[in-house]
Protein backbone atom coordinates (compact mmCIF):
# COMPACT_ATOMS: atom_id res chain seq x y z
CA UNK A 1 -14.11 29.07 5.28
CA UNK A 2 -17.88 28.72 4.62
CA UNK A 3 -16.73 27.71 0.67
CA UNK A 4 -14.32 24.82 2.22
CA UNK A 5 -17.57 24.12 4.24
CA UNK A 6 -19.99 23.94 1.22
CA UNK A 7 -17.29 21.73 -0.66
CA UNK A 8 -16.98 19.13 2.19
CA UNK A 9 -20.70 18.72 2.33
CA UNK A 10 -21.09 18.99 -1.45
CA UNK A 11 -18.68 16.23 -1.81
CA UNK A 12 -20.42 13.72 0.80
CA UNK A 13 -23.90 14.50 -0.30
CA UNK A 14 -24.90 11.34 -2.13
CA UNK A 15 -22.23 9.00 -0.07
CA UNK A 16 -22.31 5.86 -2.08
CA UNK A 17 -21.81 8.18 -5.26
CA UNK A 18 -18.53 9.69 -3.62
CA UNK A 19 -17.75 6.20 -2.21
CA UNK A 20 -17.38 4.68 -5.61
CA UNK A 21 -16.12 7.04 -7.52
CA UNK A 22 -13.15 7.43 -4.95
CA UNK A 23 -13.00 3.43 -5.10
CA UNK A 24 -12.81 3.70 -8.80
CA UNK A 25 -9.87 6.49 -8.90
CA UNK A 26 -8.19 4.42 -6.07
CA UNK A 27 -7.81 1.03 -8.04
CA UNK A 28 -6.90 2.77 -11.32
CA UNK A 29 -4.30 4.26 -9.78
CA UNK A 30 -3.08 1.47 -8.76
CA UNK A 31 -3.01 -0.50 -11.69
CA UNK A 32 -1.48 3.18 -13.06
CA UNK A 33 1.28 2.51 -10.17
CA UNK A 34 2.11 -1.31 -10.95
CA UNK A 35 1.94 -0.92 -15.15
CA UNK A 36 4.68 1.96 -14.18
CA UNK A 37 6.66 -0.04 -12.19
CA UNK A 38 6.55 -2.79 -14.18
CA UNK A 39 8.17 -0.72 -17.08
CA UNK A 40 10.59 1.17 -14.61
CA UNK A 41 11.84 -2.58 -13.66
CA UNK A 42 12.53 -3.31 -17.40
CA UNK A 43 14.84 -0.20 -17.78
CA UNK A 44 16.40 -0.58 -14.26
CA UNK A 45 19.32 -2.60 -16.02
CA UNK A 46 20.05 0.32 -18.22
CA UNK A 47 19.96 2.65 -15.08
CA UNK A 48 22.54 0.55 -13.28
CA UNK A 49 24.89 0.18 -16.29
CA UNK A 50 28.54 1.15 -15.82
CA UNK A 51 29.97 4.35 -18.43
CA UNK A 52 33.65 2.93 -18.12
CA UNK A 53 31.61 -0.63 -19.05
CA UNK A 54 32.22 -1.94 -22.78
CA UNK A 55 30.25 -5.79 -23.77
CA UNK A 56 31.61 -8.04 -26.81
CA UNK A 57 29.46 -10.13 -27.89
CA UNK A 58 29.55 -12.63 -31.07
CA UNK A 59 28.21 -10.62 -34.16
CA UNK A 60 25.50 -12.36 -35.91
CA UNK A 61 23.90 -13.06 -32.58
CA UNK A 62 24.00 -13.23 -28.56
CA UNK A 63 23.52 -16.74 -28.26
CA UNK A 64 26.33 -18.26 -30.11
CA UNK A 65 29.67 -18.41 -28.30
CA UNK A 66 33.03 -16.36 -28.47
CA UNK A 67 36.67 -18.13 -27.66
CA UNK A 68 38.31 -18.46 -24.78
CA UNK A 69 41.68 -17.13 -26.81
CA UNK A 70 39.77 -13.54 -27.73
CA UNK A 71 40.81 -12.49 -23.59
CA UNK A 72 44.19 -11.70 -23.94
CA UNK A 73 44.21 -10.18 -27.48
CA UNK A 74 41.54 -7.93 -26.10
CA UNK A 75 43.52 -7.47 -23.29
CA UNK A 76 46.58 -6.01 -24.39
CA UNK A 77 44.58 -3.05 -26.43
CA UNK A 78 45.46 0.90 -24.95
CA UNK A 79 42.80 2.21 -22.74
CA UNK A 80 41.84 -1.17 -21.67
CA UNK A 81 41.98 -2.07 -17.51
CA UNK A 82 40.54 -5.44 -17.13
CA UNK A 83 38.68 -7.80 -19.17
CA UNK A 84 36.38 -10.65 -17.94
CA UNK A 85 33.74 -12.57 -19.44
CA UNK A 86 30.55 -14.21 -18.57
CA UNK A 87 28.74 -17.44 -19.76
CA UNK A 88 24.49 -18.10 -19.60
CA UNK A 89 24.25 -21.15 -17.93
CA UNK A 90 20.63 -21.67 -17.22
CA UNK A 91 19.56 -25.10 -15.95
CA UNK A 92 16.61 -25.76 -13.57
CA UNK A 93 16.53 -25.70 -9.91
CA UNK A 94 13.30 -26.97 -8.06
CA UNK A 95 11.13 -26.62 -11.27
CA UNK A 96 11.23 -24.35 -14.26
CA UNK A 97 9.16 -21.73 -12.31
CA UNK A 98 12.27 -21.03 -10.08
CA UNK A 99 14.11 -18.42 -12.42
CA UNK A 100 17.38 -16.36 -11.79
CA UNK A 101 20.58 -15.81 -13.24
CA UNK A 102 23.28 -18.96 -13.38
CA UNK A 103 26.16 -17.13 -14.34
CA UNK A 104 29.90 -19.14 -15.21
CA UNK A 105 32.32 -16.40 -14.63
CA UNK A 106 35.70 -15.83 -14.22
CA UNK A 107 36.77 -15.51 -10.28
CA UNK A 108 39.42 -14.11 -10.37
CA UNK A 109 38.50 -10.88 -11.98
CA UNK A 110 34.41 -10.70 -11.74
CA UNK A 111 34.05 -8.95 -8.76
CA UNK A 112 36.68 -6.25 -9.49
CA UNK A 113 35.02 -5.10 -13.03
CA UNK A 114 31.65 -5.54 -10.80
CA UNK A 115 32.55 -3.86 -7.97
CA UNK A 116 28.99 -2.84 -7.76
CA UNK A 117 28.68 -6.69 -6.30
CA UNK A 118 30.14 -6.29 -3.10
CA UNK A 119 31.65 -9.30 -1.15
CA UNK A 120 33.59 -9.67 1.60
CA UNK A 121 37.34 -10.77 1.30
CA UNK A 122 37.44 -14.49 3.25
CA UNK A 123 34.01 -15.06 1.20
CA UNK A 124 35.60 -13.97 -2.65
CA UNK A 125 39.01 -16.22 -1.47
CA UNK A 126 37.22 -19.09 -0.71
CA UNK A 127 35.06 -18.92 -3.67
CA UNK A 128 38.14 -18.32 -6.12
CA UNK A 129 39.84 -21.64 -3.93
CA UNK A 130 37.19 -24.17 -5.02
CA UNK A 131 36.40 -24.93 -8.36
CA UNK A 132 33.01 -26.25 -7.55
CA UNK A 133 32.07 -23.12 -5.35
CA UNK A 134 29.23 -20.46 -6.31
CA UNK A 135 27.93 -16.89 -4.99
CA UNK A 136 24.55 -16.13 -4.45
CA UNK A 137 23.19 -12.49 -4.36
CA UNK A 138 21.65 -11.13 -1.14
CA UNK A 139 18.18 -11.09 -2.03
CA UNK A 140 18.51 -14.72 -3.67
CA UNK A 141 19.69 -16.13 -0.65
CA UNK A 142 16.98 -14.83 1.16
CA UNK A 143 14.07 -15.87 -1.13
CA UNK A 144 15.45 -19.47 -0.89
CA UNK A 145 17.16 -19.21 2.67
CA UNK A 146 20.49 -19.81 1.20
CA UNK A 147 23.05 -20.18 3.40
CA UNK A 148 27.10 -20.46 3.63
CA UNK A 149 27.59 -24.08 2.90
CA UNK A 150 24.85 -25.40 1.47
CA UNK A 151 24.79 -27.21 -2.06
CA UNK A 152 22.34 -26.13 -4.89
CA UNK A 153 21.73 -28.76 -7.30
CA UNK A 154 20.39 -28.05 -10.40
CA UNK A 155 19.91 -30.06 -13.62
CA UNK A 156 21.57 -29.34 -16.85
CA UNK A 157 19.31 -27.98 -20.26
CA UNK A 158 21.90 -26.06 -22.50
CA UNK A 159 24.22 -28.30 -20.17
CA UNK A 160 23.29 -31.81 -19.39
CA UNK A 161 23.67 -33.75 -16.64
CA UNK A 162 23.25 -32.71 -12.48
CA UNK A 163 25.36 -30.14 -11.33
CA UNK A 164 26.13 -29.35 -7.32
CA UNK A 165 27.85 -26.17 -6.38
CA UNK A 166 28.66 -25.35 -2.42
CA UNK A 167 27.63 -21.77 -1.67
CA UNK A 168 30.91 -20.19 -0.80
CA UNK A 169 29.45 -16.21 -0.75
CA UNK A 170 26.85 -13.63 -0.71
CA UNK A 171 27.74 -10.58 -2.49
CA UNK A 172 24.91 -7.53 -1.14
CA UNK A 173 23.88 -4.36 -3.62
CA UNK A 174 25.67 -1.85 -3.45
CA UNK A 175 23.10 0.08 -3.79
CA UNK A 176 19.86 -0.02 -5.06
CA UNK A 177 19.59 -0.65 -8.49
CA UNK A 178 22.52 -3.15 -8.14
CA UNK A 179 21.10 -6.78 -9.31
CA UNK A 180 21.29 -9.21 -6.16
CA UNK A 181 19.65 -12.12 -7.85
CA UNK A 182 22.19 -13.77 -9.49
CA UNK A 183 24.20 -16.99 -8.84
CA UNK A 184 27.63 -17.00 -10.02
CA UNK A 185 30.41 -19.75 -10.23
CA UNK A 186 33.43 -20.92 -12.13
CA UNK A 187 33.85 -20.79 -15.53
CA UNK A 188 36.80 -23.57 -15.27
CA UNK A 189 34.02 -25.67 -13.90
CA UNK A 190 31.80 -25.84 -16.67
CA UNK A 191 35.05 -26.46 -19.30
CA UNK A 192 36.60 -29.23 -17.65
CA UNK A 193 33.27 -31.18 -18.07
CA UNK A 194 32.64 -30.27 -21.51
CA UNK A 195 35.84 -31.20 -22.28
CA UNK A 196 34.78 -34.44 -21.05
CA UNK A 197 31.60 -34.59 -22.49
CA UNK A 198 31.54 -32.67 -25.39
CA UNK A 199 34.68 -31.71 -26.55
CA UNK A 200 33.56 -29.52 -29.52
CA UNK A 201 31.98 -27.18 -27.29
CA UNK A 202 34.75 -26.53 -25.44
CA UNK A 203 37.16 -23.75 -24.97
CA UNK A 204 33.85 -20.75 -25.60
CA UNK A 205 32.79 -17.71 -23.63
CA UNK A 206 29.60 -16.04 -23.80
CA UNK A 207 30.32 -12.87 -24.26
CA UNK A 208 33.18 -10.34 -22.43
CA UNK A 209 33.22 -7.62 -20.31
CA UNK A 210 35.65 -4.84 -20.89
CA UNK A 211 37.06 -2.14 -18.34
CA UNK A 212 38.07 0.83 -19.67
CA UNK A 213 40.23 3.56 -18.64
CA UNK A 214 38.05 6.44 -20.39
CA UNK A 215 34.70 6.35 -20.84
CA UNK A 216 34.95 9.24 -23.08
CA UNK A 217 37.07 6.24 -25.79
CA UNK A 218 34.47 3.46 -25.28
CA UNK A 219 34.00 3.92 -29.35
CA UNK A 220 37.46 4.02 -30.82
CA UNK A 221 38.20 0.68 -28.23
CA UNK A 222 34.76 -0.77 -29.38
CA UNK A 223 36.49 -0.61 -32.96
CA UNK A 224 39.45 -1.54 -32.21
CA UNK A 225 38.21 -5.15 -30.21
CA UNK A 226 35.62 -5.67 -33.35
CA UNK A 227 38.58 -4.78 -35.85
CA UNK A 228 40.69 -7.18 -34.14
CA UNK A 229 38.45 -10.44 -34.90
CA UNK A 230 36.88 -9.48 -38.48
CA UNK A 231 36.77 -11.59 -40.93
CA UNK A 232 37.34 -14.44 -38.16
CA UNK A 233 35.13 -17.40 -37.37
CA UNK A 234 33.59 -15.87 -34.82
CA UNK A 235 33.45 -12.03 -35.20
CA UNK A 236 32.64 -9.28 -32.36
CA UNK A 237 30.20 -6.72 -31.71
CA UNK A 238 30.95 -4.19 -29.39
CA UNK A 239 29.47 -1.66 -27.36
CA UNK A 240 28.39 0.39 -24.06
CA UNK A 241 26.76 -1.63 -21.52
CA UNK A 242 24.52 0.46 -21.92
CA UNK A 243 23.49 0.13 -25.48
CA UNK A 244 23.53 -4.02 -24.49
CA UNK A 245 21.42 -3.33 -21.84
CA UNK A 246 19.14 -1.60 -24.59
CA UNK A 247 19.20 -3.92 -26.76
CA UNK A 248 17.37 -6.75 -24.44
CA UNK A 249 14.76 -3.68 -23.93
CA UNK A 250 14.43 -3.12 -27.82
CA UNK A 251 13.29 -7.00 -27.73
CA UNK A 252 10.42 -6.88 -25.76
CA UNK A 253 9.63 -3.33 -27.13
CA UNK A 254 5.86 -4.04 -28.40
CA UNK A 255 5.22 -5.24 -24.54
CA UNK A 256 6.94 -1.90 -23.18
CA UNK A 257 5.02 0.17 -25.35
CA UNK A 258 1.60 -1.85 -24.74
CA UNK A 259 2.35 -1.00 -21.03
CA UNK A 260 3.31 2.23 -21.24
CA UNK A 261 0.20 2.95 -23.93
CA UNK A 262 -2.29 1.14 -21.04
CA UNK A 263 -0.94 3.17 -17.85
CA UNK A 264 -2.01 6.03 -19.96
CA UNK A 265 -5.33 4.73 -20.99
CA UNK A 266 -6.13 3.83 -17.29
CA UNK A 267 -5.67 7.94 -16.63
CA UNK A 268 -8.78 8.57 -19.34
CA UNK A 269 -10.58 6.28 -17.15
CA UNK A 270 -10.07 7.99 -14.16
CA UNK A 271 -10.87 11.17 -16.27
CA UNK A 272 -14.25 9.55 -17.49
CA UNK A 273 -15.19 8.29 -13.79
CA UNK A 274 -14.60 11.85 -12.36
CA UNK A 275 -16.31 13.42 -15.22
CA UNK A 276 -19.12 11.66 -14.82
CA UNK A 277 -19.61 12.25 -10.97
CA UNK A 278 -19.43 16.43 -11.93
CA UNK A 279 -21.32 16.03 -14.69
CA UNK A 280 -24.32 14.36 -12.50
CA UNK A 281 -23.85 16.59 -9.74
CA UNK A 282 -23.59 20.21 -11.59
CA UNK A 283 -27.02 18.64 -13.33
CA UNK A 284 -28.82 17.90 -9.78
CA UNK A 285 -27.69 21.39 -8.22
CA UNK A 286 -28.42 23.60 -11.24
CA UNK A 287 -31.57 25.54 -9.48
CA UNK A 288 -29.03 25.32 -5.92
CA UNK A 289 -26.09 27.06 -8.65
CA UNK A 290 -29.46 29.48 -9.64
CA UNK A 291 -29.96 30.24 -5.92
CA UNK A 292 -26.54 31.12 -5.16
CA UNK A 293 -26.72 33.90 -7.96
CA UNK A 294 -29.62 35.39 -6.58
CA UNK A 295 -27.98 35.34 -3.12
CA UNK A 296 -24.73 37.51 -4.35
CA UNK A 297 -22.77 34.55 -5.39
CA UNK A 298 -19.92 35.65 -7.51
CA UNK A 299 -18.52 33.59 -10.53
CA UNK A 300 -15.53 32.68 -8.65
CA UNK A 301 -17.23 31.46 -5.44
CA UNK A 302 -19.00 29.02 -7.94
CA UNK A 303 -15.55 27.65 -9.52
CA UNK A 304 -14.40 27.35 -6.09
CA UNK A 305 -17.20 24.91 -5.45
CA UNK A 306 -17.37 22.93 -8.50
CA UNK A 307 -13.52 22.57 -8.70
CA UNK A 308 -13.09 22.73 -4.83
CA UNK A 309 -14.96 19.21 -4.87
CA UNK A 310 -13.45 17.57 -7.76
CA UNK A 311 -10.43 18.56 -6.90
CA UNK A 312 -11.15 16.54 -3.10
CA UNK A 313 -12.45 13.80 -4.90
CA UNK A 314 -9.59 13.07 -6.86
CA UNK A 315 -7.30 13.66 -4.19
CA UNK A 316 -9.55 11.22 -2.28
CA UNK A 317 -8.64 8.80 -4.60
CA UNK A 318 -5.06 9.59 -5.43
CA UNK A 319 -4.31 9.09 -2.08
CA UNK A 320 -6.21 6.14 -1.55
CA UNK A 321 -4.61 4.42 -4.32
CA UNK A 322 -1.45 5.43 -3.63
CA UNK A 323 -1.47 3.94 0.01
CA UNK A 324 -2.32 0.48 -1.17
CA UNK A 325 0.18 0.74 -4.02
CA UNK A 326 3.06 -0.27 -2.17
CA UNK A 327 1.39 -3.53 -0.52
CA UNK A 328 0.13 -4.21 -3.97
CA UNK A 329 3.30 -3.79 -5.81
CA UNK A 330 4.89 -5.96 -3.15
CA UNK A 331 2.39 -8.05 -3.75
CA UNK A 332 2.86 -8.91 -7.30
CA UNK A 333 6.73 -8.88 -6.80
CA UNK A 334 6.72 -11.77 -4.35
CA UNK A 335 4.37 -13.54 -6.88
CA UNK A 336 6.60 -13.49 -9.36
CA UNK A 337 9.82 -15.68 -9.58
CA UNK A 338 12.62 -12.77 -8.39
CA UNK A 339 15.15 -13.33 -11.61
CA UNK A 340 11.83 -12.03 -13.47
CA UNK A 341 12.32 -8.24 -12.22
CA UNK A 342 15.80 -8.32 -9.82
CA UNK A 343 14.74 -4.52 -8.82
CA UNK A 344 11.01 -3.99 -8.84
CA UNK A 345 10.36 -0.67 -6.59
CA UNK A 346 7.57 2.05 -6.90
CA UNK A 347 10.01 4.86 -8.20
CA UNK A 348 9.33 8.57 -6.87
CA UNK A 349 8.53 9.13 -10.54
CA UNK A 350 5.48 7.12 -10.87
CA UNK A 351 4.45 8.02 -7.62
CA UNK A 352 4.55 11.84 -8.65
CA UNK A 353 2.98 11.06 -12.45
CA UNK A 354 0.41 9.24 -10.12
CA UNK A 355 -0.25 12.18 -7.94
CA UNK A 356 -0.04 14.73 -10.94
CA UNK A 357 -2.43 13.11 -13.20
CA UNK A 358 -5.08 12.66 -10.75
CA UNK A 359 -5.37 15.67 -10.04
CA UNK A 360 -5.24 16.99 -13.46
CA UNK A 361 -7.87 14.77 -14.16
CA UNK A 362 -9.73 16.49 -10.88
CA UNK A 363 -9.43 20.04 -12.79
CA UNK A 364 -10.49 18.73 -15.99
CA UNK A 365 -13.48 17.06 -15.16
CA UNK A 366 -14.50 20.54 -13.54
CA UNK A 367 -14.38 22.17 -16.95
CA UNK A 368 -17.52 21.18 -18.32
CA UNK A 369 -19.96 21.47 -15.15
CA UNK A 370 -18.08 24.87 -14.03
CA UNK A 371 -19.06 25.93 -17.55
CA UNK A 372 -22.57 24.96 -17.40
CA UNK A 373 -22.66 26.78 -14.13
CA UNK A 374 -21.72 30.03 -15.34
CA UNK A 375 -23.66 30.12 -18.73
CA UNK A 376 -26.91 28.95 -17.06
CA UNK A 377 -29.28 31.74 -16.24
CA UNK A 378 -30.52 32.15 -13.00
CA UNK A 379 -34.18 32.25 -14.89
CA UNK A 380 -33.23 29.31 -16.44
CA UNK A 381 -31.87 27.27 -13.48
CA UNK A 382 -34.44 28.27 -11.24
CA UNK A 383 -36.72 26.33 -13.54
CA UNK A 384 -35.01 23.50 -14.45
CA UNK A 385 -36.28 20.53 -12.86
CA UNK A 386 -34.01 17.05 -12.17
């Protein structure tokens, strides 16, 4: 008990010292706990993708359109269940600062290959009943207080012109790394008035979404939909939703890695702050370490100490850090348009890398004083002045 005494008082000595060094641990790990989360948000797509999920897509790139026709061809292959298809629609509502997902869809059959995107029955009728009808997502709706029959307007980019759709449903999460950001509405919609408009562009699909009875077959069907269309006008790429989920990652890979690289570089700098507050206080207390020698001190009471309070110090921080985290997380998420990171939570993973590193970095920094504490001879200490 009298070592857990002498590490308390050790640790509050020099006050301001101990103050700032816990201040310093504190805000690194936050930024530690934000970087994290910021790169747990860019895989969360890939965490909520769906094994019995397949996405074809046009070949040479995303952006360029499939046909309508491709549906039922794919439709008829073995092994397939359902096949739907989705089409980026953009636009800008408010300003261009107000992003989310404007998704032209099919009705009839989204919300069955989704059925992560739950919705309740009158809602999905009445939305497949009116052609001009949209759903919102739960967390969408409440960011801009969306309710049941009101009209969102928003003006045409990669579609010209002013659009109105009547909120006709608000599909909820079904669980937590379920996207409820999105805004979806008819795909018949959007053709009739290119047909109008711009006839040429008529008649195209994004890209389609494939059930499948077997996830285990998800390759010999991905063949079989690309074999179907090669050598066509508009050939198909295939694959998991997974591996499409990946692939948006892979694009913005030199930012994930920057992060990931910087979290890292943030725990040398908690490592270099604690270090330094040892460092300075195993030098001020090297006749004190002397005087505990001559006294009957043993070498472990002496690592107790000089670990014992880096140890507390770090944990200090860790924990400091850690309870302003969440606030400052939230923080940054409500900053931040909500179709920018649709699931943006502290994970238990970073939260435990948090707590694990700083105190790592607690035993480390020990090292070197503990070391000087033990080699130093009590002749030696008891003369050294500083």
């Amino acid at each position: 008990m009298k070592v857990f005494k002498l590490i308390f008082k050790n640790a509050l000595r020099h006050k301001l010292r101990t103050a700032l060094t816990i201040l310093a641990i504190s805000i690194a790990v936050m930024a530690f706990g934000l970087l994290r989360t910021v790169v747990t948000a860019w895989y969360a797509g890939v965490e909520a993708s769906a094994a019995n999920r397949l996405i074809s897509r046009q070949a040479v790139s995303f952006i360029f359109p499939l046909p309508y026709s491709y549906r039922d061809q794919i439709a008829k292959l073995p092994g397939v269940e359902q096949v739907t298809y989705m089409n980026w629609f953009q636009g800008v509502y408010i300003d261009k600062n107000q992003f989310f997902a404007r998704m032209a869809v099919d009705a009839e059959t989204i919300f069955d290959v989704y059925p992560e995107f739950v919705l309740d029955a009158d809602q999905l009728q009445t939305f497949k009943r009116e052609r001009n009808s949209c759903v919102v997502g739960a967390d969408l709706a409440k960011q801009y207080k969306f309710k049941i029959g009101d009209i969102i307007q928003i003006e045409g980019d990669i579609y010209p012109g002013v659009w109105q759709f009547v909120v006709r449903g608000i599909y909820r999460p079904r669980d937590k790394t379920t996207d409820a950001t999105q805004m979806f509405f008819h795909w018949q919609y959007l053709d009739e008035r290119v047909r109008q408009e711009s006839p040429e562009r008529a008649g195209n699909v994004g890209w389609y979404i494939i059930r499948i009875a077997d996830p285990a077959q998800s390759g010999a069907i991905s063949n079989q939909i690309d074999g179907l269309f090669k050598n066509s006008r508009a050939e198909t790429k295939t694959e998991t939703e997974r591996a499409f989920q990946q692939g948006f990652i892979a694009a913005a890979g030199a930012i994930i890695t920057a992060m990931n690289f910087m979290s890292f570089v943030i725990i040398g700098i908690i490592m270099l702050v604690v270090g330094n507050t040892m460092i300075m206080s195993a030098r001020e207390r090297t006749r004190e370490f002397a005087v505990f020698k001559t006294l009957g001190f043993s070498a472990g009471h002496l690592v107790g100490l000089i670990l014992g309070e880096s140890m507390l110090i770090s944990a200090l921080g860790a924990g400091l850090g850690l309870f302003f985290t969440f606030p400052f997380v939230a923080g940054f998420a409500a900053a931040v348009p909500k179709g920018f990171f649709p699931i943006f939570n502290v994970e238990p993973s970073t939260i435990i890398l948090a707590v694990s590193s700083a105190l790592v970095v607690g035993f480390v920094a020990s090292i070197f004083p503990i070391q000087r504490a033990l080699t130093t001879r009590i002749v030696d200490g008891l003369r050294h002045i500083g």
